[in-house]
C-alpha atoms as a PDB file:
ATOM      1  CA  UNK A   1       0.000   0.000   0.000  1.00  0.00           C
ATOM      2  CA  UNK A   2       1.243   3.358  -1.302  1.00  0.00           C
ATOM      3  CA  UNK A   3       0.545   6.292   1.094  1.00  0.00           C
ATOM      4  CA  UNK A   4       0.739  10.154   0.562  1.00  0.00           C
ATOM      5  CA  UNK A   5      -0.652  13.789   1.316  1.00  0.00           C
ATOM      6  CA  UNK A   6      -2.148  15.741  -1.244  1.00  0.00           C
ATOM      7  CA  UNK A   7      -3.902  19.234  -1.712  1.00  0.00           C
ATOM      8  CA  UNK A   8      -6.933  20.260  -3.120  1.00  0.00           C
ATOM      9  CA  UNK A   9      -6.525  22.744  -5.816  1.00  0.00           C
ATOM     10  CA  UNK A  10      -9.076  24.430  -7.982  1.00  0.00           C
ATOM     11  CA  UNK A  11     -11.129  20.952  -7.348  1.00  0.00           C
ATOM     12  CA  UNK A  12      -8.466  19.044  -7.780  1.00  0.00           C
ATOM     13  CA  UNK A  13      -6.688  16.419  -5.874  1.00  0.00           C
ATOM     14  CA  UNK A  14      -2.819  17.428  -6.271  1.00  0.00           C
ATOM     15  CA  UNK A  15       0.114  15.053  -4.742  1.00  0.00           C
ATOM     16  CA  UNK A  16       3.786  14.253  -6.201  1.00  0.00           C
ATOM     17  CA  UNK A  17       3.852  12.874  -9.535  1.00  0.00           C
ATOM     18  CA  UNK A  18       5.659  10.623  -8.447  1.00  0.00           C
ATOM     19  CA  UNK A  19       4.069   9.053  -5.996  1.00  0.00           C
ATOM     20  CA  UNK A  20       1.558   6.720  -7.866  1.00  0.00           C
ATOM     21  CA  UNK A  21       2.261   5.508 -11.102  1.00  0.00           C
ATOM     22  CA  UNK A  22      -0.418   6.659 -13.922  1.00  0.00           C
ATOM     23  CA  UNK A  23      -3.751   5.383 -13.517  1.00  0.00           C
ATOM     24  CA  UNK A  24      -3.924   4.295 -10.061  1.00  0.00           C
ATOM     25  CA  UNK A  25      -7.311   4.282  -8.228  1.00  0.00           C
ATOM     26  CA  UNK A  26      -6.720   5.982  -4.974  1.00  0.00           C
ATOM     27  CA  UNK A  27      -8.918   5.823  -1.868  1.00  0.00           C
ATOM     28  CA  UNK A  28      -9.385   9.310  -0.444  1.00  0.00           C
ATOM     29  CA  UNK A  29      -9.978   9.748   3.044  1.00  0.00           C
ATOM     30  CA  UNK A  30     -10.138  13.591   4.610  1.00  0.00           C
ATOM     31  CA  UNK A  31     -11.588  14.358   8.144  1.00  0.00           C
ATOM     32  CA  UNK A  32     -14.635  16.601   8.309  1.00  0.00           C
ATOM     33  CA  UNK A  33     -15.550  17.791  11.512  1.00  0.00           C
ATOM     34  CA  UNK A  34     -16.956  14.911  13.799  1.00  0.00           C
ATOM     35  CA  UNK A  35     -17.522  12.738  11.048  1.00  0.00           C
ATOM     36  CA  UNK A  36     -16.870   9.014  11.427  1.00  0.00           C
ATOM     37  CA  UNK A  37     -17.059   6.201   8.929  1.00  0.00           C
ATOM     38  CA  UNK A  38     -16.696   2.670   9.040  1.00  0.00           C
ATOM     39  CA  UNK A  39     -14.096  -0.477   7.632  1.00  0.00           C
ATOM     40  CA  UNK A  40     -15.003  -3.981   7.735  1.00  0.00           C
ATOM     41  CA  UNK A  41     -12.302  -6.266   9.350  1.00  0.00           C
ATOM     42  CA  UNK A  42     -10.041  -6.579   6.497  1.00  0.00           C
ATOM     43  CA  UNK A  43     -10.179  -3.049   5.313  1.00  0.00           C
ATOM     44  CA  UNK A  44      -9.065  -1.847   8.791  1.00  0.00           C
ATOM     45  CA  UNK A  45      -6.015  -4.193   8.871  1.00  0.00           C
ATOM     46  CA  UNK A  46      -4.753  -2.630   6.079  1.00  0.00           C
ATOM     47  CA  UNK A  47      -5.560   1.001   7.018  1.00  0.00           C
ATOM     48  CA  UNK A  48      -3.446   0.111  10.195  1.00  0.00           C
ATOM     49  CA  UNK A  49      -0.793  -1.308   8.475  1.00  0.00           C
ATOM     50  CA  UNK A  50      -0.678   1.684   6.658  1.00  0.00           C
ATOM     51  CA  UNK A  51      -1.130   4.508   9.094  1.00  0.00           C
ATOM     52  CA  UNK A  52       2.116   2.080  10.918  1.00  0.00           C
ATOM     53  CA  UNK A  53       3.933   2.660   7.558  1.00  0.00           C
ATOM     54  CA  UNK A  54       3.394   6.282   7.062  1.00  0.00           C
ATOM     55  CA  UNK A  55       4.558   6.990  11.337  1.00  0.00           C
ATOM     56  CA  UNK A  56       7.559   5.394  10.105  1.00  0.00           C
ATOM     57  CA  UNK A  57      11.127   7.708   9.279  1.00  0.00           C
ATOM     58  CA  UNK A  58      11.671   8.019   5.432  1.00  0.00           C
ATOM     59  CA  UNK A  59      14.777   5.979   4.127  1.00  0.00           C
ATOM     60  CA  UNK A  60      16.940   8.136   1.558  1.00  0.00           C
ATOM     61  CA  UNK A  61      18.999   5.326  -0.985  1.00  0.00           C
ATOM     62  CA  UNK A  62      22.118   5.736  -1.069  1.00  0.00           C
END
């Protein structure tokens, strides 16, 4: 699973380039006020696993 941040601009959804490669469906997920919603079993393994991977430092290549 593939994780970034992103800005809306003029109704747009705008992250790096090159973060997904060209016609990847994306799952958007942006807080709005109290506003829950809800993940079956599976679906909240991986949003865990994911939120995990995104807490985690960046590794530069060398």
């Amino acid at each position: 699973m593939l994780i970034t941040t992103g800005k809306v601009v003029g109704g747009t959804i705008k992250v790096d380039a090159e973060s997904f490669p060209e016609g990847t469906v994306v799952t958007v997920l942006a807080p709005e006020g109290d506003e829950t919603f809800a993940l079956d079993p599976e679906e909240e393994i991986k949003l865990i696993a994911a939120i995990a991977e995104a807490r985690r430092p960046a590794r530069l290549s060398s």
